[in-house]
N, C-alpha and C. Protein backbone atom coordinates (compact mmCIF):
# COMPACT_ATOMS: atom_id res chain seq x y z
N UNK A 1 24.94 0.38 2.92
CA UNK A 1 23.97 1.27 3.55
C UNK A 1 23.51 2.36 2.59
N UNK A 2 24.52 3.03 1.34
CA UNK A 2 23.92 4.05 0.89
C UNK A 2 23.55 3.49 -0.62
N UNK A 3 23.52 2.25 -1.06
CA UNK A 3 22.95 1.55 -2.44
C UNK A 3 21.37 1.43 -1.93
N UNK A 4 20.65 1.70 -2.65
CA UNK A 4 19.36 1.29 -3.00
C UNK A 4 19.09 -0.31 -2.93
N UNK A 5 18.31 -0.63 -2.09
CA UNK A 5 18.00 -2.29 -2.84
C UNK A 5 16.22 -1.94 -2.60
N UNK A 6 15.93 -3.18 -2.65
CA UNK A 6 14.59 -3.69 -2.66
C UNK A 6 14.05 -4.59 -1.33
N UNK A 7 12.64 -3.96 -0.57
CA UNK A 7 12.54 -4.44 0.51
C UNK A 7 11.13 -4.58 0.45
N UNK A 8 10.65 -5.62 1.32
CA UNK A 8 9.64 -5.54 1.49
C UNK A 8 8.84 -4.71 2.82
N UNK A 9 7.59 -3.92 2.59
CA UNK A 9 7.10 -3.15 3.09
C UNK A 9 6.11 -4.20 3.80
N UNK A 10 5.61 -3.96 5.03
CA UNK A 10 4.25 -4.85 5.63
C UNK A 10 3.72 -4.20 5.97
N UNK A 11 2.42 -4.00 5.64
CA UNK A 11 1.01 -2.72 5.56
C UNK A 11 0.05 -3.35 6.55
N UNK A 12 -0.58 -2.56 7.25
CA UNK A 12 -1.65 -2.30 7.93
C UNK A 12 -2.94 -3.32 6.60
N UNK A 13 -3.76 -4.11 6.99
CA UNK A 13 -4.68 -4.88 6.18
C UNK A 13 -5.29 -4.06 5.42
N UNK A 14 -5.79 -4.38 4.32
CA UNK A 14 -6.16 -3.76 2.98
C UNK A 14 -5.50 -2.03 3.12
N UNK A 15 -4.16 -1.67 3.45
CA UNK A 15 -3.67 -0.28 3.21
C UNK A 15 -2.85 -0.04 2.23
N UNK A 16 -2.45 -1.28 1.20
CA UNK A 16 -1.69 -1.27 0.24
C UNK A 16 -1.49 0.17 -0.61
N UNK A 17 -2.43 0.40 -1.25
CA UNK A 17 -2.96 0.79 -1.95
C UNK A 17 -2.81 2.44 -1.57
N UNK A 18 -3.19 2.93 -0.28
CA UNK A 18 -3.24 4.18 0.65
C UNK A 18 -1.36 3.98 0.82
N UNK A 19 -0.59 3.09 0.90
CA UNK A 19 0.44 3.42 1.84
C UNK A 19 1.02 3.51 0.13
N UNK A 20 1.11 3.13 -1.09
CA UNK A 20 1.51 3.64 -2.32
C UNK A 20 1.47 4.87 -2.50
N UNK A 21 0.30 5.55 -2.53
CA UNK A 21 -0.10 6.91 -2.71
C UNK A 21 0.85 7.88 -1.55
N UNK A 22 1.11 7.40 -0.35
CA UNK A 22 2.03 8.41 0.36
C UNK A 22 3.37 8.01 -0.03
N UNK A 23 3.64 7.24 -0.82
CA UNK A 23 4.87 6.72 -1.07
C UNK A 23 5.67 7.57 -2.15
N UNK A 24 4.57 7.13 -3.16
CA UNK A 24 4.53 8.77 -4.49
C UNK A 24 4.59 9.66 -3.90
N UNK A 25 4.10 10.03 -3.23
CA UNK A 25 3.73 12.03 -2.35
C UNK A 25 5.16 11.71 -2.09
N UNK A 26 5.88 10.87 -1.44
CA UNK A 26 7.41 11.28 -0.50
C UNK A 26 8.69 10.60 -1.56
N UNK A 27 8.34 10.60 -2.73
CA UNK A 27 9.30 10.30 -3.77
C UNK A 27 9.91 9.39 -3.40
N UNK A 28 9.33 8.53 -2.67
CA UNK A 28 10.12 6.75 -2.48
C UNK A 28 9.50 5.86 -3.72
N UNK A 29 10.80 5.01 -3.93
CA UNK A 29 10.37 4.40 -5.46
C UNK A 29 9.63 3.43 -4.45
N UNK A 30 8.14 2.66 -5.65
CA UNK A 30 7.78 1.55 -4.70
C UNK A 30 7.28 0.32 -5.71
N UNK A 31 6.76 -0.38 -5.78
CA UNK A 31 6.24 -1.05 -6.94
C UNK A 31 5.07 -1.93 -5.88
N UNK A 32 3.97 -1.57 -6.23
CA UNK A 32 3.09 -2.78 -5.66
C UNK A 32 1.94 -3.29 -7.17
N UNK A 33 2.35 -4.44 -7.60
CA UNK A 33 1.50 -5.13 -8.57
C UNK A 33 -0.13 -5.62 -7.61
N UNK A 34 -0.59 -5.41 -8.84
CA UNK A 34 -2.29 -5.61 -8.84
C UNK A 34 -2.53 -6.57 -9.97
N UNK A 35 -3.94 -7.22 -9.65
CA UNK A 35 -4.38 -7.71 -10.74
C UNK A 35 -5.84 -7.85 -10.57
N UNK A 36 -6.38 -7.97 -11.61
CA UNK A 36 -8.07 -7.16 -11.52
C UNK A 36 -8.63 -8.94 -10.90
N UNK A 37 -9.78 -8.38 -10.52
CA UNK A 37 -11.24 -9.50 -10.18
C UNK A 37 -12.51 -8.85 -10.34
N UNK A 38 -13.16 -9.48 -10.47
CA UNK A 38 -14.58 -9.01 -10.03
C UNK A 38 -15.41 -9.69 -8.74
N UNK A 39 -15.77 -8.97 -8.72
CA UNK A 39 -16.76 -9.06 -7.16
C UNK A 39 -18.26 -9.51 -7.60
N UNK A 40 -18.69 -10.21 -7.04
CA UNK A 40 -20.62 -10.00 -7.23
C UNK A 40 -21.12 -9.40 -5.61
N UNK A 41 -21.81 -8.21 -5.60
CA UNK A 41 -22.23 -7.73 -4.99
C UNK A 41 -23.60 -7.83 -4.86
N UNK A 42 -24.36 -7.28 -3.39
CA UNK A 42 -25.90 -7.71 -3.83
C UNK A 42 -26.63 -7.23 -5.15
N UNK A 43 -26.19 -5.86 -5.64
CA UNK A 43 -27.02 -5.37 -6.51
C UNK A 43 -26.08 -5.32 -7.80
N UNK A 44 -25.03 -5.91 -8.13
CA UNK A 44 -24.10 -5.54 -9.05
C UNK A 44 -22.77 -6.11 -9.28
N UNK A 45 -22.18 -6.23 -10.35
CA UNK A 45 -21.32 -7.14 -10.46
C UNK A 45 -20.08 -5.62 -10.39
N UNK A 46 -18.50 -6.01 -9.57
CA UNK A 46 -17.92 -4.56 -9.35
C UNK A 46 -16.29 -5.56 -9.96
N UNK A 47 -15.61 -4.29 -10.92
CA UNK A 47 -14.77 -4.73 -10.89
C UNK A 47 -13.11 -4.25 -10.11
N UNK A 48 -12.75 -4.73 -9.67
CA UNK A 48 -11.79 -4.42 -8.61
C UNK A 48 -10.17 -4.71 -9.14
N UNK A 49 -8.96 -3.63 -8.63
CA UNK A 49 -7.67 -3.93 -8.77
C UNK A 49 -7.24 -4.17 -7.41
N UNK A 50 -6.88 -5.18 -7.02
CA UNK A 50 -6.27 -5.52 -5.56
C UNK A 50 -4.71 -5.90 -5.89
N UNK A 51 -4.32 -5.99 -4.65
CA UNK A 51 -3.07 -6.46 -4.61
C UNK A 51 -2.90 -7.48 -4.77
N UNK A 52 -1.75 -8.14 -5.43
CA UNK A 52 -0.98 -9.43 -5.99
C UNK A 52 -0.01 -10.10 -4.67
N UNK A 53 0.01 -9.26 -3.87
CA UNK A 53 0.81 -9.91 -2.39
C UNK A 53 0.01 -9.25 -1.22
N UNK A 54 -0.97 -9.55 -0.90
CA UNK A 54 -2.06 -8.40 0.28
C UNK A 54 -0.95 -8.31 1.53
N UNK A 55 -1.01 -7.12 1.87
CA UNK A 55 -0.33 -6.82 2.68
C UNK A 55 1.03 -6.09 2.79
N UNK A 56 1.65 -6.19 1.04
CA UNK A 56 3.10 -5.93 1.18
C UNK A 56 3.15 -4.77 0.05
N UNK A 57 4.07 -3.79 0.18
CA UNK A 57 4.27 -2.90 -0.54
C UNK A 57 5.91 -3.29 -0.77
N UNK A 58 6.62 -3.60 -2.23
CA UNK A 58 7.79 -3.33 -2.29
C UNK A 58 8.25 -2.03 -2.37
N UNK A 59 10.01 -1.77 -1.93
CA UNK A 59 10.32 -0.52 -1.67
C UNK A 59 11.61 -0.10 -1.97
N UNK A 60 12.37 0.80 -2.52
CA UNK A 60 13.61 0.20 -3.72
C UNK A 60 14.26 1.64 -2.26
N UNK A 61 15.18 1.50 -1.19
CA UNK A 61 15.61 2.68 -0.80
C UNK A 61 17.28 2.29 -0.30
N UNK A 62 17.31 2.75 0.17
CA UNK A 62 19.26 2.65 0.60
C UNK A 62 18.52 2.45 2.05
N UNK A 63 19.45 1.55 3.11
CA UNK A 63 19.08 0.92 4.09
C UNK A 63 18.97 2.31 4.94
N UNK A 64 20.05 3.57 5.32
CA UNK A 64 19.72 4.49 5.60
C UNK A 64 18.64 5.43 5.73
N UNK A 65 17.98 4.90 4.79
CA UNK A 65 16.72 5.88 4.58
C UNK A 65 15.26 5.02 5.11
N UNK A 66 15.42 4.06 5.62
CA UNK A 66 14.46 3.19 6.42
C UNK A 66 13.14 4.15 7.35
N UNK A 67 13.85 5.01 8.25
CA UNK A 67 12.86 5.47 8.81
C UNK A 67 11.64 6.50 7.80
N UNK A 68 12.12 6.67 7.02
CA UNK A 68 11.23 7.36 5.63
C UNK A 68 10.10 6.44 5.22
N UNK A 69 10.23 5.35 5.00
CA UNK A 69 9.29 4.22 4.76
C UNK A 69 8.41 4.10 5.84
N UNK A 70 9.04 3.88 7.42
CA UNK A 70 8.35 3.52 8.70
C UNK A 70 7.57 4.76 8.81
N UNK A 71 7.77 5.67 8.45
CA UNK A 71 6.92 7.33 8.90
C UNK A 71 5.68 7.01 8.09
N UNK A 72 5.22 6.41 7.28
CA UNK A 72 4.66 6.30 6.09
C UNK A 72 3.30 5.54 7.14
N UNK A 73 2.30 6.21 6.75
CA UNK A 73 0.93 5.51 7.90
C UNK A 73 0.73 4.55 7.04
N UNK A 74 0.46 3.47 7.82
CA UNK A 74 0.03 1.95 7.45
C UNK A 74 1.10 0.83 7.02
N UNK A 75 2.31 1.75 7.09
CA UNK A 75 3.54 0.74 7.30
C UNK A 75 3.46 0.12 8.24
N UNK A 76 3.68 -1.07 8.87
CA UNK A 76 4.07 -1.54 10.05
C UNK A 76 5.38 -1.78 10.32
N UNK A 77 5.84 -2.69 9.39
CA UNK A 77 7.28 -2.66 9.45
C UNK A 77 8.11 -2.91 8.08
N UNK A 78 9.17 -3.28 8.16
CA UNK A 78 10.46 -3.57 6.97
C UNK A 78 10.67 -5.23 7.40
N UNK A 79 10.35 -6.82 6.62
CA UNK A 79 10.52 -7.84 6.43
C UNK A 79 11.94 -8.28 7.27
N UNK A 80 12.03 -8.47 7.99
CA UNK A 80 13.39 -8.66 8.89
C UNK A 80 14.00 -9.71 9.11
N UNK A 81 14.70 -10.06 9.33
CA UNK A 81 15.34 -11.30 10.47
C UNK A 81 16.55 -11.04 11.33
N UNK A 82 16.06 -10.96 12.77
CA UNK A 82 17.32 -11.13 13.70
C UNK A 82 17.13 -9.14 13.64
N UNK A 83 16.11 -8.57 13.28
CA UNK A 83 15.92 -7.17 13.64
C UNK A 83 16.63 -6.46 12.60
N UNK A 84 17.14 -7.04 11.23
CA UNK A 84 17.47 -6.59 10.32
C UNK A 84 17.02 -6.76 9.22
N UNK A 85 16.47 -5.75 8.31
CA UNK A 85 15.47 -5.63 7.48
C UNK A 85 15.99 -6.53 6.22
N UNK A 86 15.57 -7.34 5.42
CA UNK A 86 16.63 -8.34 4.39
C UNK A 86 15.99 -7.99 3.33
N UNK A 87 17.22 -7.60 2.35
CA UNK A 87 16.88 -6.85 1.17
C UNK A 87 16.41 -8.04 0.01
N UNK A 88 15.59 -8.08 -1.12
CA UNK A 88 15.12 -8.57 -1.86
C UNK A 88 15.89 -8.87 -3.36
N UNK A 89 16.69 -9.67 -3.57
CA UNK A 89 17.63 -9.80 -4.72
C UNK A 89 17.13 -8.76 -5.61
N UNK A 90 17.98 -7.96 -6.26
CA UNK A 90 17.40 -6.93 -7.29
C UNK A 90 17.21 -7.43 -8.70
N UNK A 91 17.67 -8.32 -8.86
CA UNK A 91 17.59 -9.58 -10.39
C UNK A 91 16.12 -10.08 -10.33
N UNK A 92 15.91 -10.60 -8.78
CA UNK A 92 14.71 -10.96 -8.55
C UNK A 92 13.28 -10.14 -9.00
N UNK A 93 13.35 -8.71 -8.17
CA UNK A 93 12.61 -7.68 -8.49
C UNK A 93 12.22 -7.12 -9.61
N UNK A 94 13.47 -7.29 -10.50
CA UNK A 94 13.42 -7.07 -11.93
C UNK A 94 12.48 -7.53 -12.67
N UNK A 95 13.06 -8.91 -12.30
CA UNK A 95 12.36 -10.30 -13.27
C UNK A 95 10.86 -9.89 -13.15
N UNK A 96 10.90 -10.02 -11.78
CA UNK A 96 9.17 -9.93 -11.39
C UNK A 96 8.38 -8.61 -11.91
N UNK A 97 8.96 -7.40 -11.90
CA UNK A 97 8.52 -6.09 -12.71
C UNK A 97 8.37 -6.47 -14.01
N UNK A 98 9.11 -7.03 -14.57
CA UNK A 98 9.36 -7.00 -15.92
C UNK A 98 8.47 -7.58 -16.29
N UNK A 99 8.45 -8.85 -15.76
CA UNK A 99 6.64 -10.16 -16.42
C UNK A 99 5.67 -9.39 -16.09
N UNK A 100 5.67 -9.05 -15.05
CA UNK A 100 3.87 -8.35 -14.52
C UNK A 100 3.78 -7.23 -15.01
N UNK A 101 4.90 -7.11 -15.78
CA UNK A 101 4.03 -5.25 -16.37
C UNK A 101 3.87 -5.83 -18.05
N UNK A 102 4.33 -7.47 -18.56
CA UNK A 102 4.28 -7.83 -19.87
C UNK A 102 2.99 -8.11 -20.06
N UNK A 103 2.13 -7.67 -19.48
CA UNK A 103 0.48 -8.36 -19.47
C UNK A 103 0.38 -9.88 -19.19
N UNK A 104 0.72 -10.40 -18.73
CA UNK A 104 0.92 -11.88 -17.65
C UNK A 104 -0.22 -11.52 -16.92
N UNK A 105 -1.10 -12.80 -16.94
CA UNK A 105 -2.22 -13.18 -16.13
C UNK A 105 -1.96 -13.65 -14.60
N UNK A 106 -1.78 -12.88 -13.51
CA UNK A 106 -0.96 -13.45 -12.75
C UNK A 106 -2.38 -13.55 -11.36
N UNK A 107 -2.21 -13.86 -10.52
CA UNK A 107 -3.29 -13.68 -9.24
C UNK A 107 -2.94 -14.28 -8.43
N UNK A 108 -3.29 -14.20 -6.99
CA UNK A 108 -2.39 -14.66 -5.30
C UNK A 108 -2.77 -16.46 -5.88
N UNK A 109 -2.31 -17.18 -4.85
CA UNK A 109 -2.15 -18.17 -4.67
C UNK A 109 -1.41 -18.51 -3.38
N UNK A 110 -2.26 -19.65 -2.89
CA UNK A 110 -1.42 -19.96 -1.37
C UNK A 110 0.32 -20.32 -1.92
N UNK A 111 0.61 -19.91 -0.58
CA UNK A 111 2.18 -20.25 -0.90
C UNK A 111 2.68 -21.65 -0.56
N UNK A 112 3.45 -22.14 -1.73
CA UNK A 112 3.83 -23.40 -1.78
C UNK A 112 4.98 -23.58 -1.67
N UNK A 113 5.59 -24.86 -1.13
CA UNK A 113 7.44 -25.10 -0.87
C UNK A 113 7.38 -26.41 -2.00
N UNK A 114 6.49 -27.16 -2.16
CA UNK A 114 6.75 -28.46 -2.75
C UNK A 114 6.23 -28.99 -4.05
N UNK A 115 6.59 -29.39 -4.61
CA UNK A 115 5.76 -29.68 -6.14
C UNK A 115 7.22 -29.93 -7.15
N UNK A 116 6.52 -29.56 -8.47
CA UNK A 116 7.56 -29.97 -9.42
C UNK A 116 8.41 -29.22 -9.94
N UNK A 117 9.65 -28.70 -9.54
CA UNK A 117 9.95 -27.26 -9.52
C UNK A 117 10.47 -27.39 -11.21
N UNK A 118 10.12 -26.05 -11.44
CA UNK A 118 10.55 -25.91 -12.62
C UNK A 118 11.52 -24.25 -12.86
N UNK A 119 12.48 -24.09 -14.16
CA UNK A 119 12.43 -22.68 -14.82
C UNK A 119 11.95 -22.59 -15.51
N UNK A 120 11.87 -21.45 -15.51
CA UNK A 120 11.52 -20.42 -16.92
C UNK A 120 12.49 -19.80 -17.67
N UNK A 121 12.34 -20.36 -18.85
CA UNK A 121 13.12 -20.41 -20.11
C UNK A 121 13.04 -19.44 -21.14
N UNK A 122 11.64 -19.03 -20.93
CA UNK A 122 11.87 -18.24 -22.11
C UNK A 122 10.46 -17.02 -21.47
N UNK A 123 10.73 -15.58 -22.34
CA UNK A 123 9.68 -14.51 -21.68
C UNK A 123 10.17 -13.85 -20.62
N UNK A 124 9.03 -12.54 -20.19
CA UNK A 124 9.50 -11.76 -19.08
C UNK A 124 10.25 -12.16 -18.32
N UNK A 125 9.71 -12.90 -17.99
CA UNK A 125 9.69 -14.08 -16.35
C UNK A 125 11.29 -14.72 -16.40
N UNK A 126 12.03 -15.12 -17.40
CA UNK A 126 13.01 -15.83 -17.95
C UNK A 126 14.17 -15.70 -16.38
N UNK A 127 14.60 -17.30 -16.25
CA UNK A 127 15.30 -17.31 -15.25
C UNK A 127 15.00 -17.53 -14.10
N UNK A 128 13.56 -17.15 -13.39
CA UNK A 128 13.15 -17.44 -12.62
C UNK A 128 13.00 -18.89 -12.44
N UNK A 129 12.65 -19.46 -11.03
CA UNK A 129 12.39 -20.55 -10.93
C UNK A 129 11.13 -20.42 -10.08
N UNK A 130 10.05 -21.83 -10.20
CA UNK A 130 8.63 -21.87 -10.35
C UNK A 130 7.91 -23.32 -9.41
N UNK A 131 6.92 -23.39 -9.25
CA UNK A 131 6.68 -24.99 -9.18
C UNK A 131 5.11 -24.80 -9.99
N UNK A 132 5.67 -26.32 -10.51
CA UNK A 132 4.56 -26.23 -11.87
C UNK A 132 3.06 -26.99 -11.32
N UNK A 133 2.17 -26.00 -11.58
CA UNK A 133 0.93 -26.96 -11.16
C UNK A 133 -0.18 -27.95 -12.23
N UNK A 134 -0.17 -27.13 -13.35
CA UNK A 134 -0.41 -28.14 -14.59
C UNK A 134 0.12 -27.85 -15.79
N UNK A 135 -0.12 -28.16 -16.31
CA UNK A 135 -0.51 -27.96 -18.26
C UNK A 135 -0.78 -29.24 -18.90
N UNK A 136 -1.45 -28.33 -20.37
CA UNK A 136 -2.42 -28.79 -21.18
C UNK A 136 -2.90 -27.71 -22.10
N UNK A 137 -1.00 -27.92 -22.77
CA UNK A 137 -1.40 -26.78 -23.62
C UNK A 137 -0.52 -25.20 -23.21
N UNK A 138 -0.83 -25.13 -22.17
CA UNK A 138 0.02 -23.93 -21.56
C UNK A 138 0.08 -24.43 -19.85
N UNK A 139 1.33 -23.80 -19.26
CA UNK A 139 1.46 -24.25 -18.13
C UNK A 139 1.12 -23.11 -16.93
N UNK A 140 0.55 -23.30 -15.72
CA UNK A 140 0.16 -22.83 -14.85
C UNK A 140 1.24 -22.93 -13.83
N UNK A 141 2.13 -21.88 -13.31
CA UNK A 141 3.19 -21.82 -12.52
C UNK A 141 2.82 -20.91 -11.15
N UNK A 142 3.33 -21.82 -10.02
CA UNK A 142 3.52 -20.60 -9.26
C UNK A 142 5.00 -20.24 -8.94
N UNK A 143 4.65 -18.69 -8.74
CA UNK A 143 6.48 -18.23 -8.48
C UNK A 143 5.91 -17.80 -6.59
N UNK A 144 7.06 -18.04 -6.53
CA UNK A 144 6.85 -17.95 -4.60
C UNK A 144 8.36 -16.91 -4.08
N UNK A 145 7.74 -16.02 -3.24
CA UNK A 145 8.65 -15.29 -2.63
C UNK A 145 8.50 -15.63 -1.41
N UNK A 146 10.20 -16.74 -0.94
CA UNK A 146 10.18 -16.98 -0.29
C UNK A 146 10.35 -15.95 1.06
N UNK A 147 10.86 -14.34 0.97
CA UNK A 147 11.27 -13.76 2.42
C UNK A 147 9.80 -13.47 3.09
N UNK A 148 8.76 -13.18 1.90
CA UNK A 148 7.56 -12.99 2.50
C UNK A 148 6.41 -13.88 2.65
N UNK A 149 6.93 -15.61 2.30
CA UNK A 149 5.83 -16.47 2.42
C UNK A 149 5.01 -16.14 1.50
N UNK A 150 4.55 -15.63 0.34
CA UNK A 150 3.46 -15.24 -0.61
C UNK A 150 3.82 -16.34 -2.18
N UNK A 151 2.29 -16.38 -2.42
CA UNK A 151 3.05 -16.83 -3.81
C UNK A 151 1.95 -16.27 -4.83
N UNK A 152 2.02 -16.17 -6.60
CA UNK A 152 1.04 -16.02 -6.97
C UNK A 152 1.11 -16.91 -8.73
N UNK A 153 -0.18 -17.21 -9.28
CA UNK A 153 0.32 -17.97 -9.66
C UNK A 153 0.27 -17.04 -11.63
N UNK A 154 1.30 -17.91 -12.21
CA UNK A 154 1.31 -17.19 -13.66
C UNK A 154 0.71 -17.98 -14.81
N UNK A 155 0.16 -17.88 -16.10
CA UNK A 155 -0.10 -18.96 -17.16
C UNK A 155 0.91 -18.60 -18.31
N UNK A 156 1.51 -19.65 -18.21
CA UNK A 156 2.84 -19.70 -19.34
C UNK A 156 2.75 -20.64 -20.56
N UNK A 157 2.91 -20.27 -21.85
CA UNK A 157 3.36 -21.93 -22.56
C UNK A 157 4.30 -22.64 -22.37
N UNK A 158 3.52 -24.23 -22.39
CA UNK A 158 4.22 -25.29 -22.34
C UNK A 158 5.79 -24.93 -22.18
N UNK A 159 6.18 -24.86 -23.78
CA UNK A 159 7.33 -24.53 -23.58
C UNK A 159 8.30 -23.40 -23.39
N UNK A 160 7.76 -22.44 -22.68
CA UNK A 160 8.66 -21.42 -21.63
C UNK A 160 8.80 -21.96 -20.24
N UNK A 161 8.89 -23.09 -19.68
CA UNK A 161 9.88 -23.93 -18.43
C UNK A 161 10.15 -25.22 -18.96
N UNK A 162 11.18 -25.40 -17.69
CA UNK A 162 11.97 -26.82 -18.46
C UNK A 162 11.97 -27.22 -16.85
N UNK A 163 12.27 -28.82 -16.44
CA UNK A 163 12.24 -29.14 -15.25
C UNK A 163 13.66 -29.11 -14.59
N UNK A 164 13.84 -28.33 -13.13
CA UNK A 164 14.91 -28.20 -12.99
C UNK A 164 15.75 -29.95 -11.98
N UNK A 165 16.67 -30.19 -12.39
CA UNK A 165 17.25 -31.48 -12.54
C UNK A 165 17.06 -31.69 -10.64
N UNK A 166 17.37 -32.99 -10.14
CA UNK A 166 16.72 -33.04 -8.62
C UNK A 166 18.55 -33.46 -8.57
N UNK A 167 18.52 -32.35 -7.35
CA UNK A 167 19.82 -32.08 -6.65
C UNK A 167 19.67 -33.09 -5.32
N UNK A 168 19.60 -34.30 -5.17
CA UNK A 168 19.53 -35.25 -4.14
C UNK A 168 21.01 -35.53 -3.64
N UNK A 169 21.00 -36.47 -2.60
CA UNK A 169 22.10 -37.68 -2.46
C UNK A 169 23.06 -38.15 -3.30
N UNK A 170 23.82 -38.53 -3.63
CA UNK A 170 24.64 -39.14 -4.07
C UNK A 170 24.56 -40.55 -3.85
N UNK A 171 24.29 -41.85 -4.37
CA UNK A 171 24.11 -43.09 -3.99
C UNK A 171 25.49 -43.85 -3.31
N UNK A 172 25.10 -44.33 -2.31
CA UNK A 172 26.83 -45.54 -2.12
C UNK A 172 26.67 -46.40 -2.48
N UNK A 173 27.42 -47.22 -2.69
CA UNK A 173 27.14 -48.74 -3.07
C UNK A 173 28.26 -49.53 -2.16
């Protein structure tokens, strides 16, 4: 209850961004990654930083200190199950800080369960596990967080993942 972990925050639609800024004001650590786009507008091309998970603000606090986060306008709630908020591996969080602040090309992507799962071997990212959608040259991964259903996807070389071995059945004979 009084260790710090990592949680996910669920924001009011496009409040990401607003519920960060009161987050700073109330000295809660938070991390919400962005990654740029551009827009074409009627009169102008605009370039924009949005969120990399819409909707979610991560939130590094000791489980005690929960209602501090919920006071926070445009919180809705803390990622739960069974009415208990489930903290976010901190290895995990790391990993993921660590690549997305290495200048990694990263952007949303629907979230996926199936494909060719792979790790990552080498770079920020290192350790994580992925499912690979191509390469040709460099590989296109998505990493998926499974507590919040989100995924987004990264461009890696070839060889920074390796395929992780298929944990099946056992054959009888």
């Amino acid at each position: 209850m009084s260790e710090a972990r990592w949680y996910a925050a669920y924001t009011s639609a496009r409040h990401e961004k607003r519920v960060a800024e009161q987050m700073a004001g109330r000295a809660i650590e938070y991390f919400l990654p962005l990654y740029g786009s551009s827009r074409r507008w009627k009169d102008r091309r605009v370039h924009l930083q949005l969120p990399l998970f819409p909707s979610y603000v991560f939130v590094r606090i000791p489980m005690r200190e929960r209602m501090r986060v919920l006071k926070v306008p445009g919180v809705v709630h803390l990622v739960s199950v069974n009415g208990l908020p489930v903290p976010i591996p901190d290895q995990e969080m790391e990993r993921l800080r660590m690549g997305l602040s290495a200048s990694l090309r990263a952007k949303p992507h629907p979230f996926l369960t199936v494909g060719r799962r792979v790790r990552i071997v080498r770079g920020p990212l290192e350790g994580l596990e992925a499912i690979l959608l191509r390469h040709k040259g460099e590989a296109r991964v998505v990493l998926s967080l499974e507590l919040i259903q989100r995924s987004i996807t990264v461009d890696l070389e070839t060889d920074a993942v390796e395929p992780i071995a298929f944990r099946g059945f056992a054959r009888v004979s």
